[in-house]
C-alpha atoms as a PDB file:
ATOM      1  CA  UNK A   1     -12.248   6.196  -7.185  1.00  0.00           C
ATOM      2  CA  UNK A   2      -9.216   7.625  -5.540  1.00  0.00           C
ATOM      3  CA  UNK A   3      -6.351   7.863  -7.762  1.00  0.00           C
ATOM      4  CA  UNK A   4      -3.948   8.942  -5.012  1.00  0.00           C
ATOM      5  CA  UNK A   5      -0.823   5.855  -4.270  1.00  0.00           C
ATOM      6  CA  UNK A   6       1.239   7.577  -2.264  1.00  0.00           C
ATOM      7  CA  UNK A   7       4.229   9.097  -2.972  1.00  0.00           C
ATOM      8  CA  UNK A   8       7.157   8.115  -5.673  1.00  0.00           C
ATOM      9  CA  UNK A   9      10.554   7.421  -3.900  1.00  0.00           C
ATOM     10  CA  UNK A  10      13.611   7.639  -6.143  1.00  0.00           C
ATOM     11  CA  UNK A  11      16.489   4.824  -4.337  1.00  0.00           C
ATOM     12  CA  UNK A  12      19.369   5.190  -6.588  1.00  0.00           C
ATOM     13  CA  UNK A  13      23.084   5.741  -6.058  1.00  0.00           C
ATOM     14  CA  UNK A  14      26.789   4.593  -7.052  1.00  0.00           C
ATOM     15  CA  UNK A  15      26.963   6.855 -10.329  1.00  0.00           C
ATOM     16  CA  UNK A  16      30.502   7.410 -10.840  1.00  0.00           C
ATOM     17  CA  UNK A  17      30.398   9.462 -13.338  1.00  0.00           C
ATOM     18  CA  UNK A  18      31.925  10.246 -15.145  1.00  0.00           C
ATOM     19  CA  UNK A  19      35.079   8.155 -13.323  1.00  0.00           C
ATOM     20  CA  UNK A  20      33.929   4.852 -14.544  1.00  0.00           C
ATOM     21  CA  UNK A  21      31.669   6.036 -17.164  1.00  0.00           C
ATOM     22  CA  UNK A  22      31.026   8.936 -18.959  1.00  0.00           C
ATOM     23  CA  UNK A  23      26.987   9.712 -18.094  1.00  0.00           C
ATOM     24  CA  UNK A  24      24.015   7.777 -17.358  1.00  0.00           C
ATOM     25  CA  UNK A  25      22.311   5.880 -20.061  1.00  0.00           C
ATOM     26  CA  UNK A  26      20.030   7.915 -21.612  1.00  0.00           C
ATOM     27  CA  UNK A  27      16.929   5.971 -21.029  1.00  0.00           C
ATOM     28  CA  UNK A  28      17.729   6.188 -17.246  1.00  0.00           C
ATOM     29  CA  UNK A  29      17.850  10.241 -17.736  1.00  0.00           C
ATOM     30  CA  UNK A  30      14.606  10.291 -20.174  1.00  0.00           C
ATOM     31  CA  UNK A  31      13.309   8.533 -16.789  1.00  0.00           C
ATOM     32  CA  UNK A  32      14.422  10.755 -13.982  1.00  0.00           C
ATOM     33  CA  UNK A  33      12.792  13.728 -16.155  1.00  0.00           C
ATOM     34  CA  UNK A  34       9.407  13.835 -14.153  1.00  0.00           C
ATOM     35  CA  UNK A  35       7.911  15.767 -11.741  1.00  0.00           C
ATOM     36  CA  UNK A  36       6.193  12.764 -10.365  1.00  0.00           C
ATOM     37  CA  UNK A  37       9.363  12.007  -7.635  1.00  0.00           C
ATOM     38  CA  UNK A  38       8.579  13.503  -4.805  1.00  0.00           C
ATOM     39  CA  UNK A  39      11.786  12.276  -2.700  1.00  0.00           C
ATOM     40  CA  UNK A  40      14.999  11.001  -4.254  1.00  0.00           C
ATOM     41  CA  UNK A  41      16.997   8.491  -1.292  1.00  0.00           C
ATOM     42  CA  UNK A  42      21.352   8.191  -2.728  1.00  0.00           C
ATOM     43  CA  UNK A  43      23.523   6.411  -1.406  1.00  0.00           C
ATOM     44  CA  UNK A  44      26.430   8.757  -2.801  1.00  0.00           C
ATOM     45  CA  UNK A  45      29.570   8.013  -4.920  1.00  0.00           C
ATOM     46  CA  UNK A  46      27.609  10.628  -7.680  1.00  0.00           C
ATOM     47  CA  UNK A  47      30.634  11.229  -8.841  1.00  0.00           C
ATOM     48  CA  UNK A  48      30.522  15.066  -9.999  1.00  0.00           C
ATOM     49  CA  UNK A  49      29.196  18.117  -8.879  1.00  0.00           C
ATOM     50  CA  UNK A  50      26.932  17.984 -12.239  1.00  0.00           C
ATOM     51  CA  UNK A  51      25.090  14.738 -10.763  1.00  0.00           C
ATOM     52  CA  UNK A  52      24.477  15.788  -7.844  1.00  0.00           C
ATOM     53  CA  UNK A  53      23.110  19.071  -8.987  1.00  0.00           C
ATOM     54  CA  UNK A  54      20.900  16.914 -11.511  1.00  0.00           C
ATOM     55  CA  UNK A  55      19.837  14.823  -8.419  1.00  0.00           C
ATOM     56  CA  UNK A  56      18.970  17.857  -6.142  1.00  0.00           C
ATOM     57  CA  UNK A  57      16.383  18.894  -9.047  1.00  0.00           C
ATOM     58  CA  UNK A  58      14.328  16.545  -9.094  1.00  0.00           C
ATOM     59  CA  UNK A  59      12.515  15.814  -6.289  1.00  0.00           C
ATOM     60  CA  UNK A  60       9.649  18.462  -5.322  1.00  0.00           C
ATOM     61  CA  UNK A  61       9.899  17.403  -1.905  1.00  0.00           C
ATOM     62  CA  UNK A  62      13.046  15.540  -0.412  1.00  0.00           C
ATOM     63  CA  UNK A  63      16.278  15.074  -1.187  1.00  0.00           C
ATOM     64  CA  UNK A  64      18.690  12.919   0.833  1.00  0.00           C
ATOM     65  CA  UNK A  65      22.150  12.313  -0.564  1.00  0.00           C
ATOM     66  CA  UNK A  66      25.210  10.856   1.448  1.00  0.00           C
ATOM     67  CA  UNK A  67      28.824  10.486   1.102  1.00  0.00           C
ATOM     68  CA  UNK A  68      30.577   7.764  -1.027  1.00  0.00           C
ATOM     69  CA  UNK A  69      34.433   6.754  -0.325  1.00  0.00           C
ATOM     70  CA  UNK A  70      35.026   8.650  -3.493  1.00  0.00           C
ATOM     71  CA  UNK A  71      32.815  11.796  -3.123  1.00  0.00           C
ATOM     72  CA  UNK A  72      35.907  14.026  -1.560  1.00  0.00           C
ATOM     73  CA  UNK A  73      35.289  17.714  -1.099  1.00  0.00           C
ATOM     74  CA  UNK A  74      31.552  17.362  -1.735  1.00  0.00           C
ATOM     75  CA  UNK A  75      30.128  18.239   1.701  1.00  0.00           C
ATOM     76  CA  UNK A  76      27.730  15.258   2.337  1.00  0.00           C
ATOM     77  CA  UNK A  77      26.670  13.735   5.405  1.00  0.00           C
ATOM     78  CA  UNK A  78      28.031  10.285   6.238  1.00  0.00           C
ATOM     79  CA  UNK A  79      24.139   9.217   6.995  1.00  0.00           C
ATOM     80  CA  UNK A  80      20.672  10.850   6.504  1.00  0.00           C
ATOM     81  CA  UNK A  81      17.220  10.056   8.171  1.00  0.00           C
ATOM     82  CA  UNK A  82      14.235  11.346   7.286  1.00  0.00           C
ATOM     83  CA  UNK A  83      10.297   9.860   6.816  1.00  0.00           C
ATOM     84  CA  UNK A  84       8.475   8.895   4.048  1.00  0.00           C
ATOM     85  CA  UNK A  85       4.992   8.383   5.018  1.00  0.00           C
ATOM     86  CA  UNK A  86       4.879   6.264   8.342  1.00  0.00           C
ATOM     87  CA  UNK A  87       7.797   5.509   7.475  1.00  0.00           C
ATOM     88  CA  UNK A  88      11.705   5.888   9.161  1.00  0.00           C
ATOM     89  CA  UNK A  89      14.073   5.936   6.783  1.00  0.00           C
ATOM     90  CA  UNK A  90      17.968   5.941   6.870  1.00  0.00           C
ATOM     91  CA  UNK A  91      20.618   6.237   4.085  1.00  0.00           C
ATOM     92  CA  UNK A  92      24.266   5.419   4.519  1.00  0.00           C
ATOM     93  CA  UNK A  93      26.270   4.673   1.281  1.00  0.00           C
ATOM     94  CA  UNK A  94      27.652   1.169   2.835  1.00  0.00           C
ATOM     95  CA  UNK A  95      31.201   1.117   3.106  1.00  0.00           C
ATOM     96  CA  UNK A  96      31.479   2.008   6.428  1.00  0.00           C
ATOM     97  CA  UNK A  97      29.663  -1.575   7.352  1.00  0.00           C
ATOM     98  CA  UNK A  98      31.849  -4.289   7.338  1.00  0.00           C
ATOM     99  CA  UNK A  99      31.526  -6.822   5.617  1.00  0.00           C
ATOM    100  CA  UNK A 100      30.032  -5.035   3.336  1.00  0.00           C
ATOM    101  CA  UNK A 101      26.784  -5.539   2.703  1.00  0.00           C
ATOM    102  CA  UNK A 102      26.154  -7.932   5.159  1.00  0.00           C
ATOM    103  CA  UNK A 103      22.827  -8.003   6.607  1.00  0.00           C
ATOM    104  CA  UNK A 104      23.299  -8.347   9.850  1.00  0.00           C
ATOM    105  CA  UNK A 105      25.823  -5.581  10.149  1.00  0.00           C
ATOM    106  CA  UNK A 106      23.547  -3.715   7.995  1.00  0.00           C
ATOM    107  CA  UNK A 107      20.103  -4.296  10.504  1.00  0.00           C
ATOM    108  CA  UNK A 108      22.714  -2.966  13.492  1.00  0.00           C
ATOM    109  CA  UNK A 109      23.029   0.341  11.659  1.00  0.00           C
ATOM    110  CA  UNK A 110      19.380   0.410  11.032  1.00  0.00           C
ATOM    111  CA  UNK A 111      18.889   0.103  14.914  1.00  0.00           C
ATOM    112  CA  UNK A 112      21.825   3.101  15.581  1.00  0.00           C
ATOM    113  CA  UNK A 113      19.961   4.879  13.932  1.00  0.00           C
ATOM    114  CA  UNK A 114      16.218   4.181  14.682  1.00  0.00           C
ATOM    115  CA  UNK A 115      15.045   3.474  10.989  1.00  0.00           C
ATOM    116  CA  UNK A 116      12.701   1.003   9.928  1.00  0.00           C
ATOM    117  CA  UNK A 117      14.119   0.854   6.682  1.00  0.00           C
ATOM    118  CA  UNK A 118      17.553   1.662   5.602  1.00  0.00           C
ATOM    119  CA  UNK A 119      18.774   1.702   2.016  1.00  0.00           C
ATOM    120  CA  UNK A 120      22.663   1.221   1.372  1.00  0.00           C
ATOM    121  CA  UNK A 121      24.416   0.566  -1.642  1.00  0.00           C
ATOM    122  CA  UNK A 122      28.711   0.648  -2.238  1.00  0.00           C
ATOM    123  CA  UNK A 123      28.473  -3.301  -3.296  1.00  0.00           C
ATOM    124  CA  UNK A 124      26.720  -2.706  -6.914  1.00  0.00           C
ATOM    125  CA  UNK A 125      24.249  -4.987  -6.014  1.00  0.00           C
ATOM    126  CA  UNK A 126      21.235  -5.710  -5.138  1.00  0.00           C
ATOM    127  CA  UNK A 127      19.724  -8.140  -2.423  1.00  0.00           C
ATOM    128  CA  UNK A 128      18.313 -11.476  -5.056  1.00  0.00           C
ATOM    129  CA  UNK A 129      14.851 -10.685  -3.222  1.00  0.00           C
ATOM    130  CA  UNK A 130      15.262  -6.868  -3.444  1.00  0.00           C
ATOM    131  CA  UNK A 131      14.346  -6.276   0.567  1.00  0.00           C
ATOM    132  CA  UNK A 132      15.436  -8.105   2.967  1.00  0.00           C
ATOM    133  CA  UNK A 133      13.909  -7.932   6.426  1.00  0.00           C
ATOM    134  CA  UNK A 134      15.904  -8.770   9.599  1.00  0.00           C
ATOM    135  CA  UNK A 135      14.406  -8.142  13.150  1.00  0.00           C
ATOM    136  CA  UNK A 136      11.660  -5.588  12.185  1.00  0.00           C
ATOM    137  CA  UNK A 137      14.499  -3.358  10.117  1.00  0.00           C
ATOM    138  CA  UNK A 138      14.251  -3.522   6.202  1.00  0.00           C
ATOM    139  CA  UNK A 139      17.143  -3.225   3.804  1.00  0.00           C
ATOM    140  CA  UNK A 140      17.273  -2.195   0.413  1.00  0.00           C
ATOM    141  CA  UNK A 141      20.170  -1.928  -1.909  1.00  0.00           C
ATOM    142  CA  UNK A 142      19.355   0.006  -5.325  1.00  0.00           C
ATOM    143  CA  UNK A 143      22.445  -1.292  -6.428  1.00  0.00           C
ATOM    144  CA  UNK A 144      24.513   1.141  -9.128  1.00  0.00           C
ATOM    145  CA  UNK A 145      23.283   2.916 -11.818  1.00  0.00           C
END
């Protein structure tokens, strides 16, 4: 019996820290301290150098992080593709897609930029059925941590 699922994808994003709050619950970090993720997805507005330093270790494979509105002077990209599996994915933090978090405008960035999922956050939120599916493209919203 094959005990091999696949690989663990970390979706996460809109820390602000420590702007809006000091640090991640601690349950959260007792979480994130595995070596079981093998790709961590953000959709930016880490807040601090010190996040995104904690986010960069902990994947063992992948680590795609873009820019928030509020992550000035922190180098990330505006989006990020990469794969995971068969998979296409994009990452765009979401406040460049107006409305925000519309889906439609969201499935039209998905199709710029040839993903077949793309995971977005800014709104706080997530979608009530978690992924939403619009003309082949999937969206996901992690929502804020």
């Amino acid at each position: 019996m094959s005990t091999d699922f696949g690989e663990l994808v970390l979706l996460i994003g809109d820390f602000h820290t420590p702007t809006r709050a000091a640090d991640i619950p601690a349950c959260f970090k007792e979480l994130l301290n595995t070596d079981k993720i093998s790709t961590v997805i953000c959709t930016g507005n880490v807040g601090s150098t010190a996040v995104l330093e904690r986010l960069r270790n902990i994947p063992s494979k992948d680590c795609k992080i873009v820019a928030g509105e509020t992550d000035i002077g922190m180098d990330l990209p505006e989006t990020s593709v990469t794969y995971v599996g068969d998979f296409k994915l994009g990452v765009i933090h979401g406040h460049q897609v107006m409305p925000w978090g519309d889906p439609i405008a969201l499935a039209k960035c998905a199709g710029r930029l040839g993903v077949d999922i793309l995971v977005s956050g800014h709104t706080h939120r997530t979608h009530p059925s978690r992924i939403v599916e619009i003309g082949g493209k999937y969206l996901i919203n992690p929502g804020s941590v």
